[in-house]
C-alpha atoms as a PDB file:
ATOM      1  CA  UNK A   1      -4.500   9.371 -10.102  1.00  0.00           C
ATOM      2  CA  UNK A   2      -1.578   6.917 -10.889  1.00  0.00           C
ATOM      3  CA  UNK A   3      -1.043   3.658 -12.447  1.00  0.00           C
ATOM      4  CA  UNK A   4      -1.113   1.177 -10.068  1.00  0.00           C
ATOM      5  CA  UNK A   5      -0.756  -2.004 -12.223  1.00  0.00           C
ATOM      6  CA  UNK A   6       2.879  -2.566 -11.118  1.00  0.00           C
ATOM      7  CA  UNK A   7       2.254  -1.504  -7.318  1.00  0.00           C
ATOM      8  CA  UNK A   8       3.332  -4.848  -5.312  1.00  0.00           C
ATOM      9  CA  UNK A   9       4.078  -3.385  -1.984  1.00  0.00           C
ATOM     10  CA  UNK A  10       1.973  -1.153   0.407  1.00  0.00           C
ATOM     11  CA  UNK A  11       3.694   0.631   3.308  1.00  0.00           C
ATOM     12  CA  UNK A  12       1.490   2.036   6.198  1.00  0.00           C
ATOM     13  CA  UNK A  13       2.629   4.069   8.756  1.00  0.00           C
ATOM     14  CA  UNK A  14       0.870   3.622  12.033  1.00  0.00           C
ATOM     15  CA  UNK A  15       0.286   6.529  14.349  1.00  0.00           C
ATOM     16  CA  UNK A  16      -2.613   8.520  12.497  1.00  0.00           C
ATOM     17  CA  UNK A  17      -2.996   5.731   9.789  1.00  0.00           C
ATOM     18  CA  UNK A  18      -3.504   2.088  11.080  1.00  0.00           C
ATOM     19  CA  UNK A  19      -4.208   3.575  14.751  1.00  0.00           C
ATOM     20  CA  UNK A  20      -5.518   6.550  16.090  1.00  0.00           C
ATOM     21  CA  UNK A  21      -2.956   7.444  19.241  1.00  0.00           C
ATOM     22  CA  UNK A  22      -3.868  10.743  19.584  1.00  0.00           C
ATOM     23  CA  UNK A  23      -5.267  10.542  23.058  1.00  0.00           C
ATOM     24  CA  UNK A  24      -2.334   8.566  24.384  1.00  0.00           C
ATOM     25  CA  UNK A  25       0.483  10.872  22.661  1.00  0.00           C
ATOM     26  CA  UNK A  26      -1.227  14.491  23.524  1.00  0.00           C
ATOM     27  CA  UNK A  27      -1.747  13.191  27.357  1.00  0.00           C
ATOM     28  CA  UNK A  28       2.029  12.024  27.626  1.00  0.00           C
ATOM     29  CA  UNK A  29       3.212  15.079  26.012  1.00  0.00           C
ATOM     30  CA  UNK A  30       1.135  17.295  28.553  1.00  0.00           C
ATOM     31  CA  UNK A  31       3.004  15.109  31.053  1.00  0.00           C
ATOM     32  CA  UNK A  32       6.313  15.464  30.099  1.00  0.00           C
ATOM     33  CA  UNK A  33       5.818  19.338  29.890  1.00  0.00           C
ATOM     34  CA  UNK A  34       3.910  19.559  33.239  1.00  0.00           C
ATOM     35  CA  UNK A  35       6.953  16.912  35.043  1.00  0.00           C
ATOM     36  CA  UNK A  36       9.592  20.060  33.724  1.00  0.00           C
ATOM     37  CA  UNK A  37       7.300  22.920  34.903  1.00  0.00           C
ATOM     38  CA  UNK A  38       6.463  24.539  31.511  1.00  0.00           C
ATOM     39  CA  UNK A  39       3.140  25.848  30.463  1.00  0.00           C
ATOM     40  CA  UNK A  40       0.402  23.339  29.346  1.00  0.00           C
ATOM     41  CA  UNK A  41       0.863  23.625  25.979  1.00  0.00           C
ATOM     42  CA  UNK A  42      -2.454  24.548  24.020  1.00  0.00           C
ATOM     43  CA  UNK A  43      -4.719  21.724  22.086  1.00  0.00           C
ATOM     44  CA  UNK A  44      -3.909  22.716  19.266  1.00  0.00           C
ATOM     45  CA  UNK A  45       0.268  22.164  19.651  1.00  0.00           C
ATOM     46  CA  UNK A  46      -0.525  19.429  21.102  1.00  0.00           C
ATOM     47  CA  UNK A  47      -2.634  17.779  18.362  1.00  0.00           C
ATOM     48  CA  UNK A  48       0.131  18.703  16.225  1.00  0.00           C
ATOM     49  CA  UNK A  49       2.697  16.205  18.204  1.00  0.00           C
ATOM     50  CA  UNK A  50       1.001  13.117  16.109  1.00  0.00           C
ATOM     51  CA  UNK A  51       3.000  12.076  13.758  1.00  0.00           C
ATOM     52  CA  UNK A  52       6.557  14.098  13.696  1.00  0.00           C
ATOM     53  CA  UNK A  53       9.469  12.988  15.367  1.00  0.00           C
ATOM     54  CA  UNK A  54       9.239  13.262  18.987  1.00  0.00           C
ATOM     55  CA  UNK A  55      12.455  14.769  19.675  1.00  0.00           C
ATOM     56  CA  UNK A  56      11.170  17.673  17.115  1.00  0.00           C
ATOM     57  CA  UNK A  57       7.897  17.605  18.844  1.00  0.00           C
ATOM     58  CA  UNK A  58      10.004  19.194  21.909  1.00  0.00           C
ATOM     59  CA  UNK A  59      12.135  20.951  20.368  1.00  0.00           C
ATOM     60  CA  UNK A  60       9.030  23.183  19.342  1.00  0.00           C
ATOM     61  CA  UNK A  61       7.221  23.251  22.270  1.00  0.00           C
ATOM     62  CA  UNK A  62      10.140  23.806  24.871  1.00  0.00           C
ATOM     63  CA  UNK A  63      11.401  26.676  22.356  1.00  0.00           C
ATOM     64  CA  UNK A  64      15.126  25.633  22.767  1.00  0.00           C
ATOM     65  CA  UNK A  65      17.448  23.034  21.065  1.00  0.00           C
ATOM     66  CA  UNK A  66      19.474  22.146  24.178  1.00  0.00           C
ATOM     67  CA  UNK A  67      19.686  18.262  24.137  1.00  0.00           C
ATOM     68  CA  UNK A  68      19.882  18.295  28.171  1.00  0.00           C
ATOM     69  CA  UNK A  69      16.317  19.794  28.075  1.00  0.00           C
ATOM     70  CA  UNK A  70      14.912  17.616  25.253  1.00  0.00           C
ATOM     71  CA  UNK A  71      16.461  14.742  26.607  1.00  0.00           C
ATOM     72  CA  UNK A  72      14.563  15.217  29.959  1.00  0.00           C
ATOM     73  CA  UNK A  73      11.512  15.764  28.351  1.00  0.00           C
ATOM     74  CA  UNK A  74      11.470  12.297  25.761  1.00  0.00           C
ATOM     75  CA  UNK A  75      12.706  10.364  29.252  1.00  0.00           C
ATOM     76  CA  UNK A  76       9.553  11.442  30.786  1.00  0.00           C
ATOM     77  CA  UNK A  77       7.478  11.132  28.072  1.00  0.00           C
ATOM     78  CA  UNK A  78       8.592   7.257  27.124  1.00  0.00           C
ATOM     79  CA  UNK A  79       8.155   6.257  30.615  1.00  0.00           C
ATOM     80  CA  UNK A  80       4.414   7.197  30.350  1.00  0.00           C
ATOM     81  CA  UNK A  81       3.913   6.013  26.575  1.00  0.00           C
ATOM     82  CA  UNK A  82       5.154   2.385  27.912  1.00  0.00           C
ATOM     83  CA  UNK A  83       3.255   2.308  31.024  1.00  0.00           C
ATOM     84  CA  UNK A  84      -0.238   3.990  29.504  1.00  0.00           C
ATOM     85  CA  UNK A  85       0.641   5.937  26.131  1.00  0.00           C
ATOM     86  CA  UNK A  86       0.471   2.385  23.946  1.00  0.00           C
ATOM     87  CA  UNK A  87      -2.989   1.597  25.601  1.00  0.00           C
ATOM     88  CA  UNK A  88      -4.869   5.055  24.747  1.00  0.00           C
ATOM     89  CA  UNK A  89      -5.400   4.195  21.589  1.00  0.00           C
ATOM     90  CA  UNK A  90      -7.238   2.626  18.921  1.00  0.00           C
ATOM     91  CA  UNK A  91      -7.627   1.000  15.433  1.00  0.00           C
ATOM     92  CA  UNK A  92      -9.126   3.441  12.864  1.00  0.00           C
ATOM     93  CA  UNK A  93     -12.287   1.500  11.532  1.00  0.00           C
ATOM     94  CA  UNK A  94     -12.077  -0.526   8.905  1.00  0.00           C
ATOM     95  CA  UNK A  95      -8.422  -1.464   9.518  1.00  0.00           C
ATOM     96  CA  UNK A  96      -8.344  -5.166   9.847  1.00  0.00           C
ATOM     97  CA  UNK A  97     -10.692  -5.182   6.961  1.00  0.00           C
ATOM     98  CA  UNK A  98      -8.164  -3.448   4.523  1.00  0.00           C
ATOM     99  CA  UNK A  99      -5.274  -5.404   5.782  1.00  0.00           C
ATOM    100  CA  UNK A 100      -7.046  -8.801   5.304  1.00  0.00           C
ATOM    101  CA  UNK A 101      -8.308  -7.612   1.603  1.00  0.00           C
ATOM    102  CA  UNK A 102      -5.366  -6.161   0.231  1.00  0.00           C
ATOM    103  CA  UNK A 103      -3.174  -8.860   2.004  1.00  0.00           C
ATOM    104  CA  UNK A 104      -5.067 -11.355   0.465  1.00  0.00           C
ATOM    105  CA  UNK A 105      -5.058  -9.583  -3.169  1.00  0.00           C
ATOM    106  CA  UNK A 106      -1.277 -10.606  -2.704  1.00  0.00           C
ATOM    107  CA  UNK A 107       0.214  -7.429  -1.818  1.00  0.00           C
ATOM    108  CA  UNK A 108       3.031  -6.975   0.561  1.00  0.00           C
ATOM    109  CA  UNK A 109       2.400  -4.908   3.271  1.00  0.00           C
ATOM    110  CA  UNK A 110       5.260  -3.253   5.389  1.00  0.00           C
ATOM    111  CA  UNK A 111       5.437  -0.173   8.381  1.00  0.00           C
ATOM    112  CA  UNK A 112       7.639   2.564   8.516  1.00  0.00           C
ATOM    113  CA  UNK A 113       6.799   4.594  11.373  1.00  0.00           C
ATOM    114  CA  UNK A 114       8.808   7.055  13.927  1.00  0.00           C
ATOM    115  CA  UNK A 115       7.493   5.476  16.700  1.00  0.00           C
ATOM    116  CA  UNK A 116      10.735   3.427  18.332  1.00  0.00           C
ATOM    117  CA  UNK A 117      10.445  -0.471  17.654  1.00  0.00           C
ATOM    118  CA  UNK A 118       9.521  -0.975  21.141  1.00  0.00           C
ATOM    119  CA  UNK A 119       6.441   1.022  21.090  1.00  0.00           C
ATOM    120  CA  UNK A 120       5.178   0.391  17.614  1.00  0.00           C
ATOM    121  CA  UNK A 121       5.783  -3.615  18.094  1.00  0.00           C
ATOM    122  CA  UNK A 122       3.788  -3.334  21.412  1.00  0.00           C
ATOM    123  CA  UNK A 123       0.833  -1.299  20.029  1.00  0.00           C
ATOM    124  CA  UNK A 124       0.451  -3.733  16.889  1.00  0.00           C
ATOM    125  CA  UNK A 125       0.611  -6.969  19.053  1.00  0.00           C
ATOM    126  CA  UNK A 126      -2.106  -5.200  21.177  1.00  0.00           C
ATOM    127  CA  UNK A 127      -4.254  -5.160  18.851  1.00  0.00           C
ATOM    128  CA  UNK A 128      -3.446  -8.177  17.036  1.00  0.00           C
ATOM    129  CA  UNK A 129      -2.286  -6.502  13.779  1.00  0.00           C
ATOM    130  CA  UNK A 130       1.354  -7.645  13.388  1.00  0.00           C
ATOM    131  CA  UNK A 131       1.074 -10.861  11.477  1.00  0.00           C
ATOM    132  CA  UNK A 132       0.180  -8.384   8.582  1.00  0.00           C
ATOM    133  CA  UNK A 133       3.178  -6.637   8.031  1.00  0.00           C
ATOM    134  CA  UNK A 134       6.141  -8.835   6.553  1.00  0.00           C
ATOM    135  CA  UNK A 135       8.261  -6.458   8.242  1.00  0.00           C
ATOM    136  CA  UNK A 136       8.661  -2.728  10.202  1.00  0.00           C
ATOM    137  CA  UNK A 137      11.340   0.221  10.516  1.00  0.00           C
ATOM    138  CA  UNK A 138      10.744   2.152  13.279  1.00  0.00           C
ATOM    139  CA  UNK A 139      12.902   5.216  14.611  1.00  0.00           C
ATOM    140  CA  UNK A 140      15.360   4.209  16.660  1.00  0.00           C
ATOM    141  CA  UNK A 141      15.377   5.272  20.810  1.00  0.00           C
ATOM    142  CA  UNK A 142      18.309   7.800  19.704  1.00  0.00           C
ATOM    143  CA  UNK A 143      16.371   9.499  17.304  1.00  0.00           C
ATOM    144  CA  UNK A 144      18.286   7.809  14.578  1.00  0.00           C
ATOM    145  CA  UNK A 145      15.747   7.484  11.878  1.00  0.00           C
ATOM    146  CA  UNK A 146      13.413   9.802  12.760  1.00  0.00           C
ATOM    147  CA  UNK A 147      12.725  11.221   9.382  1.00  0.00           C
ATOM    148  CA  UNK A 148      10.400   9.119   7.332  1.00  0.00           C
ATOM    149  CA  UNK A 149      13.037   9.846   3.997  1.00  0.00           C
ATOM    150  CA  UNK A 150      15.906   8.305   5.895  1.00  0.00           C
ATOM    151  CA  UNK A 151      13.144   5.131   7.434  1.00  0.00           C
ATOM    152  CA  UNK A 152      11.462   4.612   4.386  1.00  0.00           C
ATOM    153  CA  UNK A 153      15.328   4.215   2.144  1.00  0.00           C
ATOM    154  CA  UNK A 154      16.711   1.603   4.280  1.00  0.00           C
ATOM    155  CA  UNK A 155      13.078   0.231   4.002  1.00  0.00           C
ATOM    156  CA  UNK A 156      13.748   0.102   0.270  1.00  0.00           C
ATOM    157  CA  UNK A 157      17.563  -1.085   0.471  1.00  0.00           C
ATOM    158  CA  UNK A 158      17.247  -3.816   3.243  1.00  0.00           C
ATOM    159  CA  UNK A 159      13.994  -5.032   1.420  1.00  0.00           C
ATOM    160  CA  UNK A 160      15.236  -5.192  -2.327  1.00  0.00           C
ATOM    161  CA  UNK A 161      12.679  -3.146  -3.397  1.00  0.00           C
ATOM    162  CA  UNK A 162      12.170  -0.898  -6.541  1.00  0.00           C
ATOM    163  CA  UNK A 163      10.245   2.732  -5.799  1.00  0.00           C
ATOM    164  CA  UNK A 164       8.231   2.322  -8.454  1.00  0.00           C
ATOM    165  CA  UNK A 165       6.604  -0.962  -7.015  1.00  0.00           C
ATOM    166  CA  UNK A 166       5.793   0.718  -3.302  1.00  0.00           C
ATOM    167  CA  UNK A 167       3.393   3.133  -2.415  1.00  0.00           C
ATOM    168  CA  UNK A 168       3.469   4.986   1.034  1.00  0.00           C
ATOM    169  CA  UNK A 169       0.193   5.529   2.938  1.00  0.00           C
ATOM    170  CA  UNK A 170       0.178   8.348   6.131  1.00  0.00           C
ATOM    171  CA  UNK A 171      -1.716  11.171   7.533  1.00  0.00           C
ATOM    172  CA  UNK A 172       0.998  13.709   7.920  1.00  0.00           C
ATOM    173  CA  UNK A 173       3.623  15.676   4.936  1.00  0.00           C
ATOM    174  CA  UNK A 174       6.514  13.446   7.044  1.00  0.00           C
ATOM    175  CA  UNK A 175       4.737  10.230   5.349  1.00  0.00           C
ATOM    176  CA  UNK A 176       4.573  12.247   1.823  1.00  0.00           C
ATOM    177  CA  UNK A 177       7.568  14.011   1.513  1.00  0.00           C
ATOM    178  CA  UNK A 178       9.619  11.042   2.980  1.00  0.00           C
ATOM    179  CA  UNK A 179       8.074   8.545   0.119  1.00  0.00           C
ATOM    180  CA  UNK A 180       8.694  11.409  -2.970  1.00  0.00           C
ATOM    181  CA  UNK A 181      12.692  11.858  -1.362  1.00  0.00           C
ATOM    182  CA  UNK A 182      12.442   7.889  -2.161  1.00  0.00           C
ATOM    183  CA  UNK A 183      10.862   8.239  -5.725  1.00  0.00           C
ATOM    184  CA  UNK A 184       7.930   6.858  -4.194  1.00  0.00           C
ATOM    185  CA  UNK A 185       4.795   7.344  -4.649  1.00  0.00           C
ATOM    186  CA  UNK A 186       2.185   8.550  -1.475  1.00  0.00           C
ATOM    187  CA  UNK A 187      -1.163   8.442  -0.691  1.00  0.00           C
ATOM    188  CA  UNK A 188      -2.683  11.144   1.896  1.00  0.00           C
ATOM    189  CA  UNK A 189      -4.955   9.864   3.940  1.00  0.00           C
ATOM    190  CA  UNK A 190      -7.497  12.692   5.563  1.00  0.00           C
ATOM    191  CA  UNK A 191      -9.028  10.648   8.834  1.00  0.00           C
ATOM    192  CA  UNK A 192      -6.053  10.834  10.288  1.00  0.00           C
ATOM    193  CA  UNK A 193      -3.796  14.316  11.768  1.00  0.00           C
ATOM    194  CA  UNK A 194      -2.605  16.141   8.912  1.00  0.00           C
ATOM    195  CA  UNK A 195      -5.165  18.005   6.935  1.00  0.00           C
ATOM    196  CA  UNK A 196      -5.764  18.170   3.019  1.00  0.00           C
ATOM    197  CA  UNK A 197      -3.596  21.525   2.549  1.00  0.00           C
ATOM    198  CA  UNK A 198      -0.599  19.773   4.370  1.00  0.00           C
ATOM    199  CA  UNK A 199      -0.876  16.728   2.319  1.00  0.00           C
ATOM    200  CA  UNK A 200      -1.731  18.509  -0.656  1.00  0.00           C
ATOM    201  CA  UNK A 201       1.337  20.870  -0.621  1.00  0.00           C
ATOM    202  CA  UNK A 202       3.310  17.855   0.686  1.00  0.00           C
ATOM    203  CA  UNK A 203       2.439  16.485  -2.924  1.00  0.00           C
ATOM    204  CA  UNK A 204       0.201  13.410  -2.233  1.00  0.00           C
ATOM    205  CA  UNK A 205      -0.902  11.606  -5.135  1.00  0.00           C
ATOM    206  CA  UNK A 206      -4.052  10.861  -4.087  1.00  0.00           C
ATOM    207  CA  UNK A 207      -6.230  11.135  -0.808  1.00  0.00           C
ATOM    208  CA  UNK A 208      -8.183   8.576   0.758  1.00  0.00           C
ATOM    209  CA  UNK A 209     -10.954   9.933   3.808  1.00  0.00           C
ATOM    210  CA  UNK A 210     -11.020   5.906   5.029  1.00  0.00           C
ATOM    211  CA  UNK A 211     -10.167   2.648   5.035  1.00  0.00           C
ATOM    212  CA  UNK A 212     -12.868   1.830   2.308  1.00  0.00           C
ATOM    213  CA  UNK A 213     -11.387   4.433  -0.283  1.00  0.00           C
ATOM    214  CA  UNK A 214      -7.368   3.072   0.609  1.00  0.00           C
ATOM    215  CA  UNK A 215      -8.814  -0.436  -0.781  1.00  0.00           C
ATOM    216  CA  UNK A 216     -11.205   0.415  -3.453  1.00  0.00           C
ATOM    217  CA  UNK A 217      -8.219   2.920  -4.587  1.00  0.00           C
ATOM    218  CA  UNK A 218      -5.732  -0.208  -4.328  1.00  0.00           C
ATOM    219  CA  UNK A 219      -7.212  -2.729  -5.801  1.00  0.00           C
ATOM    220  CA  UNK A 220      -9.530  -0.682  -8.907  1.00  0.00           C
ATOM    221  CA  UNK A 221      -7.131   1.781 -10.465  1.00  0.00           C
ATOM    222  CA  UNK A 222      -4.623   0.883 -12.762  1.00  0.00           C
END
């Protein structure tokens, strides 16, 4: 447990955190993999496509690096995410709750998330959650910020923030490992994709199984 007396800002990623897009990401995965002719890929790889950069996500399944191929396969795959992909999913309970509570505490709250700015900014408007967040870095469409260590330090620079003052929140290692790169600390969070080994070894300060724990952790330790 860490000292959280001189923690100002709270930054959330989305997919797995805030929102649960699972059912939306696995189908338009499937998709993309069925629209090139490969093999469905099991449940299990499939489940494992929340929360890591996409272009990674194919680079795994499809067994090859050639950008032609993984191109193909993330053209596909956004043209389903922005026509159904956004709209299968849904806010983890609890959500609106936290945000109002910790919001109103007076702590900033910010996203850093590899979903592309077009996506992300859709899926929060949809369900009415972006007046929260004072701001959001998403990944770029080129893949350009993709990894959380790279999203979350121009978070910090553009922002004017100090490490020690932020705290990352995520489901998956990405989320952890990106915030420690940053000299930030991280909290795990267990309801989402990534289990309590990954976050664990990831080196999570703490984990939270819901929404409840993230606030009563927030706003009682110190």
């Amino acid at each position: 447990m860490f000292d959280n007396s001189d923690l100002k800002q709270v930054i959330f990623d989305l997919d797995g955190t805030l929102t649960d897009p699972g059912l939306g990401i696995i189908r338009c995965t499937l998709h993309a993999m069925q629209s090139l002719g490969r093999p469905d890929p099991t449940m299990d790889q499939l489940r494992a496509c929340v929360g890591p950069p996409l272009r990674d996500n194919f680079i795994s399944l499809l067994g090859t690096d050639d950008p032609v191929l993984i191109e193909n396969a993330v053209e596909v795959y956004r043209e389903r995410t922005a026509s159904h992909g956004i709209y299968e999913n849904e806010v983890y309970p609890g959500v609106e709750v936290m945000l109002t509570t910790l919001r109103d505490a007076g702590f900033g709250l910010l996203i850093a998330t590899s979903r592309p700015e077009v996506f992300a900014g859709a899926i929060l408007r949809n369900f009415k959650l972006d007046h929260f967040f004072s701001a959001r870095y998403c990944a770029q469409l080129d893949g350009s910020l993709s990894e959380k260590a790279d999203l979350i330090g121009l978070l910090l620079q553009t922002e004017g923030l100090v490490a020690n003052n932020c705290v990352m929140i995520g489901d998956r290692k990405h989320d952890v490992i990106g915030a420690k790169k940053n000299g930030m600390r991280a909290i795990g969070v267990t309801y989402g994709y990534g289990s309590v080994k990954e976050l664990t070894e990831a080196g999570a300060d703490h984990l939270c199984g819901n929404t409840d724990e993230i606030t009563a952790f927030l706003m009682n330790s110190g």
